[in-house]
C-alpha atoms as a PDB file:
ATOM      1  CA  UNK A   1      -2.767  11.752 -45.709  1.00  0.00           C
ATOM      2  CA  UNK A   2      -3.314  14.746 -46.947  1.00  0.00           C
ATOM      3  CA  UNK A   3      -3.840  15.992 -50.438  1.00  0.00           C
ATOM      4  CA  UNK A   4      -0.379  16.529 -51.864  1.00  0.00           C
ATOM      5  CA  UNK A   5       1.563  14.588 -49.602  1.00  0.00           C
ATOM      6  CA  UNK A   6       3.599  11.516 -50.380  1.00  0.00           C
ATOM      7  CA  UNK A   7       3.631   8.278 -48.685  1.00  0.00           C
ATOM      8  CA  UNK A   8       6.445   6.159 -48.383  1.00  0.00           C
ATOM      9  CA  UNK A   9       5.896   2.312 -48.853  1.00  0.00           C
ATOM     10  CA  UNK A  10       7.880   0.061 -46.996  1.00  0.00           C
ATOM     11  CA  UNK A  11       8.143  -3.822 -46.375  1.00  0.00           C
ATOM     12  CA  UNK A  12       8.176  -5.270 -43.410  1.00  0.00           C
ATOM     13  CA  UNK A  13      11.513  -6.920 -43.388  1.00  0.00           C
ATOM     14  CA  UNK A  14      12.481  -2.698 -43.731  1.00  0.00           C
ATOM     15  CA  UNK A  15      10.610  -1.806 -41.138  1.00  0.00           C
ATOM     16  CA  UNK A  16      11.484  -4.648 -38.883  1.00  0.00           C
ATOM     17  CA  UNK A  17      15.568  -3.433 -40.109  1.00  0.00           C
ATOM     18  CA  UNK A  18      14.939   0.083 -39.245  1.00  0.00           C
ATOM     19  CA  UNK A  19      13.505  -1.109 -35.877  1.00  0.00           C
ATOM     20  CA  UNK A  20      16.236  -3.386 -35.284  1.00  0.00           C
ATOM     21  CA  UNK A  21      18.613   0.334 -35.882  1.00  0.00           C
ATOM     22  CA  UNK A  22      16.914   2.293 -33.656  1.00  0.00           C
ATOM     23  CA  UNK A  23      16.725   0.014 -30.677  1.00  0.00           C
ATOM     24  CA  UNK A  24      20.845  -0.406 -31.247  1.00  0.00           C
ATOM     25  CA  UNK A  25      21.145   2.860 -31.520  1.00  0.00           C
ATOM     26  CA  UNK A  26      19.139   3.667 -27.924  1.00  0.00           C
ATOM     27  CA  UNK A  27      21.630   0.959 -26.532  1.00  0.00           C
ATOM     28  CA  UNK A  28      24.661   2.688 -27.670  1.00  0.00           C
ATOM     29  CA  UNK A  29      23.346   5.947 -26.230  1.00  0.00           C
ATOM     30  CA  UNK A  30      22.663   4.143 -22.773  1.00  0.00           C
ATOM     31  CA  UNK A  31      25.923   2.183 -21.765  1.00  0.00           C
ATOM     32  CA  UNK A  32      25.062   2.349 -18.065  1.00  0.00           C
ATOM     33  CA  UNK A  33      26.404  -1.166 -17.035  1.00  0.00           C
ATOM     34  CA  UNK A  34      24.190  -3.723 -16.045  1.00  0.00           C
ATOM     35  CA  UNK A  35      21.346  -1.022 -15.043  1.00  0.00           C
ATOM     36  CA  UNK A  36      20.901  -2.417 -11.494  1.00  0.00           C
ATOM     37  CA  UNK A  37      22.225   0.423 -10.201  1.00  0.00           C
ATOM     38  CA  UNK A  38      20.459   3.924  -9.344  1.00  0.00           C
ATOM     39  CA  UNK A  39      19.781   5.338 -11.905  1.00  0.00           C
ATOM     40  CA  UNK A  40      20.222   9.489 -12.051  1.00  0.00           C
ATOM     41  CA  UNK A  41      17.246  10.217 -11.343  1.00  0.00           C
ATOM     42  CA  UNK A  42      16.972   6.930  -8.500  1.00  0.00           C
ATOM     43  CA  UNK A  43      14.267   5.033 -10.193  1.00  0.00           C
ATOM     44  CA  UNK A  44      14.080   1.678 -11.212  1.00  0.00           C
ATOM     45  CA  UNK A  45      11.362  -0.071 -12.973  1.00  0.00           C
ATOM     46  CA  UNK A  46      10.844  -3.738 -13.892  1.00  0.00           C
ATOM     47  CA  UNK A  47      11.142  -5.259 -16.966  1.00  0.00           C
ATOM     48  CA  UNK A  48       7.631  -7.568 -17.856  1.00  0.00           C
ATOM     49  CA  UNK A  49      10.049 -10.014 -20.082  1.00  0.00           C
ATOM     50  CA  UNK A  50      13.300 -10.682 -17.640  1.00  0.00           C
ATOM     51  CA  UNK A  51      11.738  -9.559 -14.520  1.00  0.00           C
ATOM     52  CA  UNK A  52      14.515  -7.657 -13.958  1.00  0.00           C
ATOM     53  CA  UNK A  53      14.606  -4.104 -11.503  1.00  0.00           C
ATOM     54  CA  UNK A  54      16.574  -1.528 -14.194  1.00  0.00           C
ATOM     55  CA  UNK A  55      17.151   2.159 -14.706  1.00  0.00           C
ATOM     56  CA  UNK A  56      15.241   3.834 -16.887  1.00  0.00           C
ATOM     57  CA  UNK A  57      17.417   4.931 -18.686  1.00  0.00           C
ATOM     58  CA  UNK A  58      17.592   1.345 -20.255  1.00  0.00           C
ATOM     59  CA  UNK A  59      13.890   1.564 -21.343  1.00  0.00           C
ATOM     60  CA  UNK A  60      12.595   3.391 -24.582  1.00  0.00           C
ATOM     61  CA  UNK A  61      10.986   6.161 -22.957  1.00  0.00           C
ATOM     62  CA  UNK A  62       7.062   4.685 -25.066  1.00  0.00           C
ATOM     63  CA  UNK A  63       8.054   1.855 -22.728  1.00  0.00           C
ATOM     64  CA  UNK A  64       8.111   4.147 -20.118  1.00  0.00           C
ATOM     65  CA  UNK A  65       5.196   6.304 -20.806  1.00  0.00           C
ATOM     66  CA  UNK A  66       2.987   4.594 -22.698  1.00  0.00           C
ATOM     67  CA  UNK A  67       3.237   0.915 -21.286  1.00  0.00           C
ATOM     68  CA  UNK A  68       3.387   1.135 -17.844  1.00  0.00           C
ATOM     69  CA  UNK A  69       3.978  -1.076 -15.167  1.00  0.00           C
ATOM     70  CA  UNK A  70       3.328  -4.788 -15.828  1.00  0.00           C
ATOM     71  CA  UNK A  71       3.980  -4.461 -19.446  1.00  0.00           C
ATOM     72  CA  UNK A  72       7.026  -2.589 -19.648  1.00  0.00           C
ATOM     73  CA  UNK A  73      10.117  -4.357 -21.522  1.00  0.00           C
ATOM     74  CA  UNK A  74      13.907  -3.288 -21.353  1.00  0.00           C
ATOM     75  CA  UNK A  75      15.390  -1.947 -24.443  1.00  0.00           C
ATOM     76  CA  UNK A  76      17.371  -6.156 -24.564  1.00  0.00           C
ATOM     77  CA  UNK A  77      13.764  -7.637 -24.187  1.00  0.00           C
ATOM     78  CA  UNK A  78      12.354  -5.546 -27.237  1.00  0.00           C
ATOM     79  CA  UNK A  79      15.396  -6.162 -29.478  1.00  0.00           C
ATOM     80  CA  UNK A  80      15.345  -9.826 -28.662  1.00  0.00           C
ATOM     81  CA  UNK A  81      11.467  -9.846 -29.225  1.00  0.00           C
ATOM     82  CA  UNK A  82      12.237  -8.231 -32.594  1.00  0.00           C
ATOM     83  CA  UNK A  83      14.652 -10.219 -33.314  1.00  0.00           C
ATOM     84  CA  UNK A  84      12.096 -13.434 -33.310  1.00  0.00           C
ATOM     85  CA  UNK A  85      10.097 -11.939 -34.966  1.00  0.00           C
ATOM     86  CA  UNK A  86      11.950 -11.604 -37.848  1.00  0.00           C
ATOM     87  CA  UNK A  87      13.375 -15.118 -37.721  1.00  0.00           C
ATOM     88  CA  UNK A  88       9.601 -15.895 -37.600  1.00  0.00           C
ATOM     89  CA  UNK A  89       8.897 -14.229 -40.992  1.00  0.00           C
ATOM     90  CA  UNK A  90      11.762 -15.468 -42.608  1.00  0.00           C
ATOM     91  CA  UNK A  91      10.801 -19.023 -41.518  1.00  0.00           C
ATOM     92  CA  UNK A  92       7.552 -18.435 -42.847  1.00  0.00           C
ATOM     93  CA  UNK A  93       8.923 -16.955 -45.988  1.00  0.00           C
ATOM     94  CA  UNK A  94      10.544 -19.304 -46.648  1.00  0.00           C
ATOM     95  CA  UNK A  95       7.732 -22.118 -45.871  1.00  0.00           C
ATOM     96  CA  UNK A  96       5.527 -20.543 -49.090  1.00  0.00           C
END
């Protein structure tokens, strides 16, 4: 940070929220079906959870770019991995 900026704290349950948004937001935006098909621009990549051959379109394009092949997950995988996650920290919220 700089000096005279402001930073925003947020909890995790939040952050994991404002995930969980995004990612059904980026799934709204990409109703393409099943993604088997072609996508526009013909390519398909493999999901690392479902092993699954999609269009790219139903990847988050950090997926895409940043991952790679091999560790690449679907926009499903990453909401159901999120998804865990939080049931996770609730679980262990409520353990303490």
């Amino acid at each position: 940070l700089k000096a005279g900026q402001v930073c925003e704290i947020t909890c995790k349950s939040c952050v994991a929220k404002r995930e969980e948004e995004q990612i059904s937001k980026s799934l709204e935006q990409t109703k393409v079906g099943d993604g088997s098909a072609d996508s526009a621009d013909g390519e398909l990549h493999e999901c690392a959870a479902c092993k699954k051959n999609l269009a790219a379109a139903l990847f988050n394009k950090n997926q895409l770019r940043n991952k790679g092949p091999g560790k690449q997950r679907c926009i499903e995988c990453v909401k159901s991995a999120v998804n865990a996650e939080n049931a996770a920290l609730a679980v262990k919220k409520d353990e303490e």
